[in-house]
Protein backbone atom coordinates (compact mmCIF):
# COMPACT_ATOMS: atom_id res chain seq x y z
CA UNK A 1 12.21 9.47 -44.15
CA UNK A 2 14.63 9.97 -41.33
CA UNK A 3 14.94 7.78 -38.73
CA UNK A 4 16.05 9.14 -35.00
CA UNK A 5 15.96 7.13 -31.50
CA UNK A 6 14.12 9.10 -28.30
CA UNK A 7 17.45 10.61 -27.15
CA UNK A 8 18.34 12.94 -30.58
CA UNK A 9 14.71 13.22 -31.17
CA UNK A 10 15.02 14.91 -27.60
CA UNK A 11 18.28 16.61 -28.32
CA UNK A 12 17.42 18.10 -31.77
CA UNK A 13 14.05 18.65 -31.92
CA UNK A 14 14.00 21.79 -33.26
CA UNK A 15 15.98 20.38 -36.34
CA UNK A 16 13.72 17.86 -36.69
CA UNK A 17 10.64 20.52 -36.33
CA UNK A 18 12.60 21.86 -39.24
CA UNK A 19 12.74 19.01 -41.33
CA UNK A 20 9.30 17.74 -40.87
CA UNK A 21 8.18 21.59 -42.17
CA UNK A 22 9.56 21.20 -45.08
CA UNK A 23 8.05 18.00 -45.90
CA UNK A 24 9.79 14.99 -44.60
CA UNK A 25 8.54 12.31 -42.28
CA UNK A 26 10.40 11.66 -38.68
CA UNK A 27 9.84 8.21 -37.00
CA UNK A 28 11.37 7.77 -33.54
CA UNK A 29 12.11 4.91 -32.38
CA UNK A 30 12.89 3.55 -29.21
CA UNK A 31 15.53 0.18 -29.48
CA UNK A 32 15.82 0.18 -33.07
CA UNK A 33 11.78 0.20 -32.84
CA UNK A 34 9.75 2.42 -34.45
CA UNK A 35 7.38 4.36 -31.69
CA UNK A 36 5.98 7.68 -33.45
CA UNK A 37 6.15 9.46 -36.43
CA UNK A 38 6.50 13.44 -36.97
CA UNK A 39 4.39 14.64 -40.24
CA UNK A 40 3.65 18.14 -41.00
CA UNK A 41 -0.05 19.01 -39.70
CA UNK A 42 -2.90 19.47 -42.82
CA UNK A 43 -4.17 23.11 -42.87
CA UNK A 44 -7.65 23.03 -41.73
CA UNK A 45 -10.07 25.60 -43.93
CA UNK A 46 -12.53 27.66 -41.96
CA UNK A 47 -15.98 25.22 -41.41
CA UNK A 48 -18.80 26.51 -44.14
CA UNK A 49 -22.20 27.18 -43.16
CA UNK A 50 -24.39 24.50 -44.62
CA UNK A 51 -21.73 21.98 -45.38
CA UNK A 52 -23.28 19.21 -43.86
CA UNK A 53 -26.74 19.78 -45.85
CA UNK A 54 -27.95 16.24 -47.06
CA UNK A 55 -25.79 14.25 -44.59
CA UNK A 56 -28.35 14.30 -41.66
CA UNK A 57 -31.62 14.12 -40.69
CA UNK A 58 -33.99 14.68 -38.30
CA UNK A 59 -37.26 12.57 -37.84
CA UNK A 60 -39.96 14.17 -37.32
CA UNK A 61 -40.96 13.04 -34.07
CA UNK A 62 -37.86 14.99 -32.78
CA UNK A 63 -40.31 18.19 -31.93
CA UNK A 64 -42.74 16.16 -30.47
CA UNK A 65 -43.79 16.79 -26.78
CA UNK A 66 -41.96 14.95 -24.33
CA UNK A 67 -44.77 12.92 -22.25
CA UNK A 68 -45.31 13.88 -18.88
CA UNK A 69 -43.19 11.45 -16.77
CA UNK A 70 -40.15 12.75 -18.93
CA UNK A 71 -40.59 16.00 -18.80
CA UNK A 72 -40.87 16.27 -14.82
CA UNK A 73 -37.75 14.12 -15.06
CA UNK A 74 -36.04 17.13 -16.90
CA UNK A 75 -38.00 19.78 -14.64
CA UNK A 76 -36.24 17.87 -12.01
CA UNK A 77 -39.70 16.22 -10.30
């Protein structure tokens, strides 16, 4: 892990970019303190249709009719 204050972080970013792509952690640190860290971003896949089958549900009383006083609320009356 390499450890760079705000002004070479600034200065040699691209380096760092560089660095941080193959692997390595960055931390920046401002005063000797750590502030952030540069790690390489996780490939996301593509979402899959059904993934989140199981995880959810929906109660029945979802499709119920809205009573009356709602449902002029939502028609605006």
């Amino acid at each position: 892990m390499t450890i760079v204050n705000v002004h070479q972080a600034k200065t040699q970013l691209s380096r760092l970019l560089a660095q941080v792509e193959s692997g390595e952690e960055v931390v920046i640190a401002r005063n000797g303190k750590p502030v952030a860290r540069l790690m390489r971003v996780q490939k996301q896949g593509k979402p899959q249709f059904g993934s989140w089958k199981g995880r959810i549900s929906v109660a029945d009383s979802f499709f119920d009719p809205l009573p009356e006083e709602e449902l002029a609320a939502w028609e605006g009356n």
